[in-house]
Protein backbone atom coordinates (compact mmCIF):
# COMPACT_ATOMS: atom_id res chain seq x y z
CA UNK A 1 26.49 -24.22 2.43
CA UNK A 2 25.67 -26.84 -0.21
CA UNK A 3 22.02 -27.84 -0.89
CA UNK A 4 20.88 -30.17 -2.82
CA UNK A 5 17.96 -29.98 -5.30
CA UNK A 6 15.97 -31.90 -8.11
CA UNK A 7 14.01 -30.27 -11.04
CA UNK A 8 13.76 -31.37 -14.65
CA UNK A 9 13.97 -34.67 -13.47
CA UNK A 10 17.96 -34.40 -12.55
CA UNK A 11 19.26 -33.60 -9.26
CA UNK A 12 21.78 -31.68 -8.83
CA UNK A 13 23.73 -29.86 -6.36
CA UNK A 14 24.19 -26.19 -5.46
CA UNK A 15 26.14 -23.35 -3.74
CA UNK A 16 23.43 -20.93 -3.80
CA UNK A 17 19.91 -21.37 -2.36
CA UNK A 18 17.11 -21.54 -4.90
CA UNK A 19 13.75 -21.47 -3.58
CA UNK A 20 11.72 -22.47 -6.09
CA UNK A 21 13.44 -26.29 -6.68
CA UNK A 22 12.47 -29.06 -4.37
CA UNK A 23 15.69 -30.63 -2.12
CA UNK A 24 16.31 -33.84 -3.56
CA UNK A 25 17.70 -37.07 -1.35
CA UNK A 26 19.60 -38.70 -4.19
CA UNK A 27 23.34 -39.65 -3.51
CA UNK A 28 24.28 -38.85 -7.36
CA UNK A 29 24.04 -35.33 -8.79
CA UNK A 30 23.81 -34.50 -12.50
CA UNK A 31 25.19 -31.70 -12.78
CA UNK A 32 26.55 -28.97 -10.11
CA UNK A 33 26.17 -25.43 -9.89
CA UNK A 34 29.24 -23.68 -8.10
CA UNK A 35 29.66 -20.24 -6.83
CA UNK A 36 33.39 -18.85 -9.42
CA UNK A 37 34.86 -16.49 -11.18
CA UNK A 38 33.50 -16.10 -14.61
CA UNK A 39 35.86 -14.59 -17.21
CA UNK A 40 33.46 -13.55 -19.96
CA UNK A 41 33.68 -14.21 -23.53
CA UNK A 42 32.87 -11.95 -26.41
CA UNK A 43 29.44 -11.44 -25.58
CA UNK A 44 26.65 -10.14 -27.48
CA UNK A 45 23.43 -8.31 -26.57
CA UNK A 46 20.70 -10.77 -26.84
CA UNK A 47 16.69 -10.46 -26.34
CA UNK A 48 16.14 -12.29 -23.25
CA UNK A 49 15.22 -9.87 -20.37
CA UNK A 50 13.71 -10.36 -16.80
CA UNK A 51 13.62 -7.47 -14.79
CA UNK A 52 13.74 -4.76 -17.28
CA UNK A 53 17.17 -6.38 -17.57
CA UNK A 54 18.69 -7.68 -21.07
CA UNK A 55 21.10 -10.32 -21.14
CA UNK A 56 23.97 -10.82 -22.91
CA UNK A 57 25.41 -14.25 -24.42
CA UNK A 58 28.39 -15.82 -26.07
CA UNK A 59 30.54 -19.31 -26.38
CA UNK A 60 33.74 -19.88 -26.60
CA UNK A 61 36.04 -22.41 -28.50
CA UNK A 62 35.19 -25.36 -25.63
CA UNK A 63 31.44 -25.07 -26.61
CA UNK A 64 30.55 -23.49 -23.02
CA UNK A 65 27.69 -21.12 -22.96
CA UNK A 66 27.64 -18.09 -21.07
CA UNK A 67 24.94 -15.79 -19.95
CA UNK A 68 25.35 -12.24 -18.48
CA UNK A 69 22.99 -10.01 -16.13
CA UNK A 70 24.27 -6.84 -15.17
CA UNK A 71 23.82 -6.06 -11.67
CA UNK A 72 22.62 -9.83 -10.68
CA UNK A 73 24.75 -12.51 -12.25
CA UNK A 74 27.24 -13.90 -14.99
CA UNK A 75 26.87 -17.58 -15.65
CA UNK A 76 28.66 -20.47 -17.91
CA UNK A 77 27.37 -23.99 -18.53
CA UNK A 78 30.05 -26.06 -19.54
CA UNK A 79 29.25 -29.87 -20.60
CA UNK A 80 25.73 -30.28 -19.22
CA UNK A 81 27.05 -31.17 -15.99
CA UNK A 82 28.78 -27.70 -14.20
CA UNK A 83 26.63 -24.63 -14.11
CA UNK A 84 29.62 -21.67 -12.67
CA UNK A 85 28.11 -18.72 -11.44
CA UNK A 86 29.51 -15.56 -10.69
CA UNK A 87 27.27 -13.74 -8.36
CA UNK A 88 26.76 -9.40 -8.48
CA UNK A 89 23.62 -9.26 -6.43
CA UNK A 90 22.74 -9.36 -2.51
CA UNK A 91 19.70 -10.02 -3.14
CA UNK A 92 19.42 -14.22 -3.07
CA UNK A 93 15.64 -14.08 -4.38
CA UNK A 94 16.79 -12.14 -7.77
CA UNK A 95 19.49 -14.58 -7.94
CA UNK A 96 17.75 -17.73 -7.60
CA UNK A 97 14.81 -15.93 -9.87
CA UNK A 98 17.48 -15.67 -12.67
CA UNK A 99 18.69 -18.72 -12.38
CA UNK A 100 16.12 -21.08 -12.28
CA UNK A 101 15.43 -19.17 -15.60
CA UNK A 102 17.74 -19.50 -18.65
CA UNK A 103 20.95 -20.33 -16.52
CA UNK A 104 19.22 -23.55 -15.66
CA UNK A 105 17.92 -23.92 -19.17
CA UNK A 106 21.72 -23.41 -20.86
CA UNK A 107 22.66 -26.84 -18.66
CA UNK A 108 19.56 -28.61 -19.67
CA UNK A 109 20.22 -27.20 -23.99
CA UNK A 110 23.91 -28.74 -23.44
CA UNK A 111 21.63 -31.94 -22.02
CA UNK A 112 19.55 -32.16 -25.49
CA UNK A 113 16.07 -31.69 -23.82
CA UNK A 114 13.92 -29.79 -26.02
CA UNK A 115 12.93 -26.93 -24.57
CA UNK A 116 10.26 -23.96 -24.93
CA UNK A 117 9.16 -20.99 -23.25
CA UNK A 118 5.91 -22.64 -22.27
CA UNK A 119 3.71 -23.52 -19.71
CA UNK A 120 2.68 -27.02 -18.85
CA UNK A 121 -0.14 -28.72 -16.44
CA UNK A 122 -1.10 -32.37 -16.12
CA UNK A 123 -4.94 -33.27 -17.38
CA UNK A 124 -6.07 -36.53 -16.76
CA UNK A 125 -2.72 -38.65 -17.49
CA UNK A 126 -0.89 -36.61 -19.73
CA UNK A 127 0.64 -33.08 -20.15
CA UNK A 128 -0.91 -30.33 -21.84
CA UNK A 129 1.48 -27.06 -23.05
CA UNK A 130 0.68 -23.88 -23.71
CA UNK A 131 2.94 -21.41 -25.68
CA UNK A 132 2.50 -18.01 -27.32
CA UNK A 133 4.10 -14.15 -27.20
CA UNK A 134 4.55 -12.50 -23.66
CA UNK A 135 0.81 -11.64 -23.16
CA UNK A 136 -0.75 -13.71 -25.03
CA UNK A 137 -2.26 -16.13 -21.22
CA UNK A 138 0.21 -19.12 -21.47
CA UNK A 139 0.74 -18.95 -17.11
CA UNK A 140 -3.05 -17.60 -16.88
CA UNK A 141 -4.23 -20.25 -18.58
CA UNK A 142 -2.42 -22.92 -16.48
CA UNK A 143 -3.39 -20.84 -13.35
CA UNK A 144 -6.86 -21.94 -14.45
CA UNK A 145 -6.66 -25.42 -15.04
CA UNK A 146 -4.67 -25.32 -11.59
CA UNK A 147 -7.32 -23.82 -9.72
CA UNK A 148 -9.76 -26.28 -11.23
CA UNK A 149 -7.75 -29.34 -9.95
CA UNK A 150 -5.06 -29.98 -12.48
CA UNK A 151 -1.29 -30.38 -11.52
CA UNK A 152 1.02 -27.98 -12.41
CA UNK A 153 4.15 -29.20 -14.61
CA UNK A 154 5.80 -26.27 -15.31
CA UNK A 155 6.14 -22.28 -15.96
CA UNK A 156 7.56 -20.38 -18.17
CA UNK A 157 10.72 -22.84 -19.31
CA UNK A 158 8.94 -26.11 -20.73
CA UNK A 159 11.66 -29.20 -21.08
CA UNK A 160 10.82 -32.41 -22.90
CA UNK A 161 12.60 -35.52 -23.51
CA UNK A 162 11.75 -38.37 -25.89
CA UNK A 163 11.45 -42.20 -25.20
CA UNK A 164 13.38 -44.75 -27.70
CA UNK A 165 10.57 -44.85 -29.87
CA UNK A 166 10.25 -40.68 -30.88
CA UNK A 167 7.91 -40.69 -28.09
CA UNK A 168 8.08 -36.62 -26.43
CA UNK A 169 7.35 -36.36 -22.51
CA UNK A 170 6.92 -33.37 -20.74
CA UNK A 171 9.58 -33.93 -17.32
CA UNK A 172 8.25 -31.58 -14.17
CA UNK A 173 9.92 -28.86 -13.68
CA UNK A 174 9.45 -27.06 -10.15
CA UNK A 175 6.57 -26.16 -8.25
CA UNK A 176 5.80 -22.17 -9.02
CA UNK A 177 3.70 -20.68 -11.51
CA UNK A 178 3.98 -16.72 -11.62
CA UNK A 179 0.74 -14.89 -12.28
CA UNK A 180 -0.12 -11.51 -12.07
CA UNK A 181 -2.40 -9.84 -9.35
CA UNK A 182 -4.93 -8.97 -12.05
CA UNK A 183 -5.13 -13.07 -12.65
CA UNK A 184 -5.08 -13.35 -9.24
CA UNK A 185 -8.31 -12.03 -8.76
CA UNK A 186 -9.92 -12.98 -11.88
CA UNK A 187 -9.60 -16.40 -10.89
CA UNK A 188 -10.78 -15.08 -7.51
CA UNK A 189 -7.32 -17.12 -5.56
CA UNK A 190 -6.99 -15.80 -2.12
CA UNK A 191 -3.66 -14.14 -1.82
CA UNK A 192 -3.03 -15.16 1.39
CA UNK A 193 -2.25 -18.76 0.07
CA UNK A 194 0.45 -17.18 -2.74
CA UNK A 195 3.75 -16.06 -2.38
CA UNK A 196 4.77 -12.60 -3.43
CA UNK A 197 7.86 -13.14 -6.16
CA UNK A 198 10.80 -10.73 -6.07
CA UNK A 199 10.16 -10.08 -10.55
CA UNK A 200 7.08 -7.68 -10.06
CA UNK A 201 5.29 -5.73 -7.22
CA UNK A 202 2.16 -7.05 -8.56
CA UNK A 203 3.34 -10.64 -9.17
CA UNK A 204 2.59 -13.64 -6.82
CA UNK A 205 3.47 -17.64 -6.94
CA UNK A 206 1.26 -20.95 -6.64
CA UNK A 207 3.65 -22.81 -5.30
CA UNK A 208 2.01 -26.51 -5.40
CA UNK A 209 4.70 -28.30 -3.09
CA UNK A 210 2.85 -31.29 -2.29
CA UNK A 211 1.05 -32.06 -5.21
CA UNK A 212 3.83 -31.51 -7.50
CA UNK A 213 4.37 -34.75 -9.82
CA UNK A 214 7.79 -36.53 -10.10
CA UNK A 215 7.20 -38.55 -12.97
CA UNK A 216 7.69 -37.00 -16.47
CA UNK A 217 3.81 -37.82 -18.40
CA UNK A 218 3.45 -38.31 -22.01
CA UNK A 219 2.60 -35.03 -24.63
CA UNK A 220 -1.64 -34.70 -25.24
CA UNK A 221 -1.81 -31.50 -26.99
CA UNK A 222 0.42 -28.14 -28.07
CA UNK A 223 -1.78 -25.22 -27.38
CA UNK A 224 -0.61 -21.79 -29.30
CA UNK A 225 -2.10 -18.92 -28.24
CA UNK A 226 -2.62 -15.55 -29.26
CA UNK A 227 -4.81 -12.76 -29.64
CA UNK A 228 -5.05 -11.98 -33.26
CA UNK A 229 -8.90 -11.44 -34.53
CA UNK A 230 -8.21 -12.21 -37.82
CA UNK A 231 -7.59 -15.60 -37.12
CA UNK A 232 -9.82 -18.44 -35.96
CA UNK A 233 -10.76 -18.67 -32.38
CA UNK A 234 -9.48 -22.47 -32.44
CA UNK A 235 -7.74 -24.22 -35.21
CA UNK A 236 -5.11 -27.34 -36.23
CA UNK A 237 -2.20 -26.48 -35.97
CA UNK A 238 -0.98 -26.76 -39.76
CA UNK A 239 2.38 -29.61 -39.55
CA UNK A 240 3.87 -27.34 -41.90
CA UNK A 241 4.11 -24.61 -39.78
CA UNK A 242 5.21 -26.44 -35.65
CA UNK A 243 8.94 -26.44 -36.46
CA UNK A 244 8.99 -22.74 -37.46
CA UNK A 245 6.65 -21.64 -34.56
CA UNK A 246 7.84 -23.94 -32.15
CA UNK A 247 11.62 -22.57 -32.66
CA UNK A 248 9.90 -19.04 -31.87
CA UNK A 249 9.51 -20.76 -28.40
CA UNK A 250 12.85 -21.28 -27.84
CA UNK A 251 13.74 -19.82 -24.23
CA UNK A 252 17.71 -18.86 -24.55
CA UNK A 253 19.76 -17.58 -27.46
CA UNK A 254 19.17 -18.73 -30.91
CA UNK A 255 22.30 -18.51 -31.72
CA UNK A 256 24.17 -20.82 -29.96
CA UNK A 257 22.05 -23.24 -32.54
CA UNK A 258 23.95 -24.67 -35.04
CA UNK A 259 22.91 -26.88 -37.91
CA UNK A 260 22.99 -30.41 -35.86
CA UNK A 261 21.06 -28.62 -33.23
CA UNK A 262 18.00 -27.26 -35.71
CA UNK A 263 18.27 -30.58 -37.61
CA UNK A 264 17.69 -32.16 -33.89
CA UNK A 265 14.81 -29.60 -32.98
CA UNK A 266 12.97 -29.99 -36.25
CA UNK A 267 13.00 -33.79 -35.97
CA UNK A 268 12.03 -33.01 -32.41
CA UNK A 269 9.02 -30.48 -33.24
CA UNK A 270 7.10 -33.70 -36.10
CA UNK A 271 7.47 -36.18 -33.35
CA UNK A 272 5.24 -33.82 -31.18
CA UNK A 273 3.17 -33.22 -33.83
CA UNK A 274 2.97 -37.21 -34.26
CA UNK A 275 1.91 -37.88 -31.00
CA UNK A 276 0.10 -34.98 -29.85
CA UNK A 277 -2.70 -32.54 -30.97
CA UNK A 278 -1.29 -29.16 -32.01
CA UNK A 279 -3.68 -25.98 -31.93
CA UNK A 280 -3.75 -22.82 -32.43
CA UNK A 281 -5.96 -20.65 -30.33
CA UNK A 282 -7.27 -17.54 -29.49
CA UNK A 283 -7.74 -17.34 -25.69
CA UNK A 284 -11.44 -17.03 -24.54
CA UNK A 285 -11.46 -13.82 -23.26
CA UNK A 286 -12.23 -13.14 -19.42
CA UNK A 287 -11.79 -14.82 -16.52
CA UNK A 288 -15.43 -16.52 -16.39
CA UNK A 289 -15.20 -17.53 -20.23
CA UNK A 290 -11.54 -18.80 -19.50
CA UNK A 291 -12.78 -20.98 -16.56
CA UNK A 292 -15.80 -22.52 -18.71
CA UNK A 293 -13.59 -23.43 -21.35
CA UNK A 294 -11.06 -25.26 -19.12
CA UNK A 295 -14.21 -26.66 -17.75
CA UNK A 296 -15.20 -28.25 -20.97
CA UNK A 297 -11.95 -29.03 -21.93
CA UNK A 298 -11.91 -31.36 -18.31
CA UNK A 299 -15.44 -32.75 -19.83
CA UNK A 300 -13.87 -33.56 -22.74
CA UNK A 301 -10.88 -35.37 -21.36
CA UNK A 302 -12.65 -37.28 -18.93
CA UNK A 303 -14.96 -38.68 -21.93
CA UNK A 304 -12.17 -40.15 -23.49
CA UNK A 305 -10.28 -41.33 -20.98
């Protein structure tokens, strides 16, 4: 069976069902993911896992990029346009899991978006990001603006593109955002609206289908959070310093960068900072403190716009 999807603002076609993407209607594909035999590369261990599971990368002499999942999948993006998978697993919500993840994320790389392990949501009329280290509330803290009446953009792989003018964009992704059941409750959701997902007993989805946006929506604000208590609870972001952390973002194997690519992404990175505040923030800790401060921040959006 063939379905046909859009995400990341491209549609695209594919041989395996993934869940998560809304079907698309368009005529014209981007780029095609196909069900094939995937001879492997030399590959090296990398430190992207999901699952408990590392992955392993490499390229070869045509500039495709290939991922490998023991046990679920082996993937290579070749061109930006043809996303091959060869498939290990039974299981088709694993599979669509991992590759909605960083298989999707090698095609849109090979694509030039700039990309992040981030979380995005809409406020007002532009998008607001939020990155940090595994822990550190980036899908929490979108949860909360969710639940307050914000749109979701995106979880956990953040893609931006860039107008003729330097301008950066955040372009919606899909409509899930994974949070755990101890978020679940803090924000006091009712689990009967959320979807259990296949990476974690304890892990559900908001899956805003009808609500999601279709129109990419113009960078407001970097937030970086963390946890440290030897820094400020909110700070500027020093310019100095958003191409190094920024590249810490990165979702899929450093690597595979070469010097035209970090020239590209350091370009990319100031014309953020340009156009957008950049912060660096602890998270307010607790659920109650969390929701006044997303509260404020709402306040403080509306005043200006």
């Amino acid at each position: 069976m063939l379905y046909h999807y859009k995400a990341f603002g491209l549609s695209f076609s594919s041989e395996i069902e993934l869940t998560e993407c809304l079907p698309s209607d368009h005529t014209e594909m981007d780029f095609r993911i196909v069900i094939a035999r995937v001879p492997l590369t030399a590959m090296a261990v990398t430190n992207i896992h999901r699952r408990g599971i590392l992955a392993s990368s490499g390229t070869d002499s045509n500039h495709n990029l290939y991922l490998h999942w023991e046990g679920v999948a082996s993937y290579r993006a070749s061109g930006g346009d043809l996303l091959e998978v060869e498939v290990y697993t039974e299981d088709k919500d694993v599979l669509s899991l991992f590759t909605v993840s960083e298989a999707l994320a090698m095609i849109l790389f090979q694509r030039n978006y700039y990309l992040l392990h981030a979380s995005a949501v809409q406020i007002g009329e532009k998008a607001v990001v939020f990155m940090g280290a595994p822990g550190a509330g980036k899908s929490t803290t979108a949860a909360a603006f969710v639940k307050a009446g914000c749109r979701l953009l995106s979880d956990d792989l953040t893609a931006l593109s860039f107008d003729d003018h330097g301008k950066p964009f955040v372009v919606p992704a899909y409509p899930q955002l994974k949070i755990w059941e101890n978020t679940v409750k803090g924000l006091g959701l009712n689990l009967e609206n959320l979807e259990r997902v296949s990476e974690g007993v304890n892990k559900f989805a908001v899956t805003p289908r009808d609500s999601f946006p279709d129109q990419m929506l113009p960078l407001g604000a970097f937030y970086f959070l963390h946890k440290a208590r030897n820094k400020p609870r909110l700070r500027n972001m020093p310019l100095m310093n958003i191409p190094t952390e920024t590249l810490k973002h990165f979702p899929i194997e450093s690597e595979w960068l070469d010097e035209n690519d970090l020239t590209r992404m350091f370009h990319q990175s100031i014309q953020c900072a340009q156009h957008a505040e950049m912060y660096e923030m602890r998270r307010p800790e607790g659920f109650v403190a969390l929701e006044a401060w997303v509260q404020n921040q709402l306040k403080a959006y509306e005043s200006v716009g």
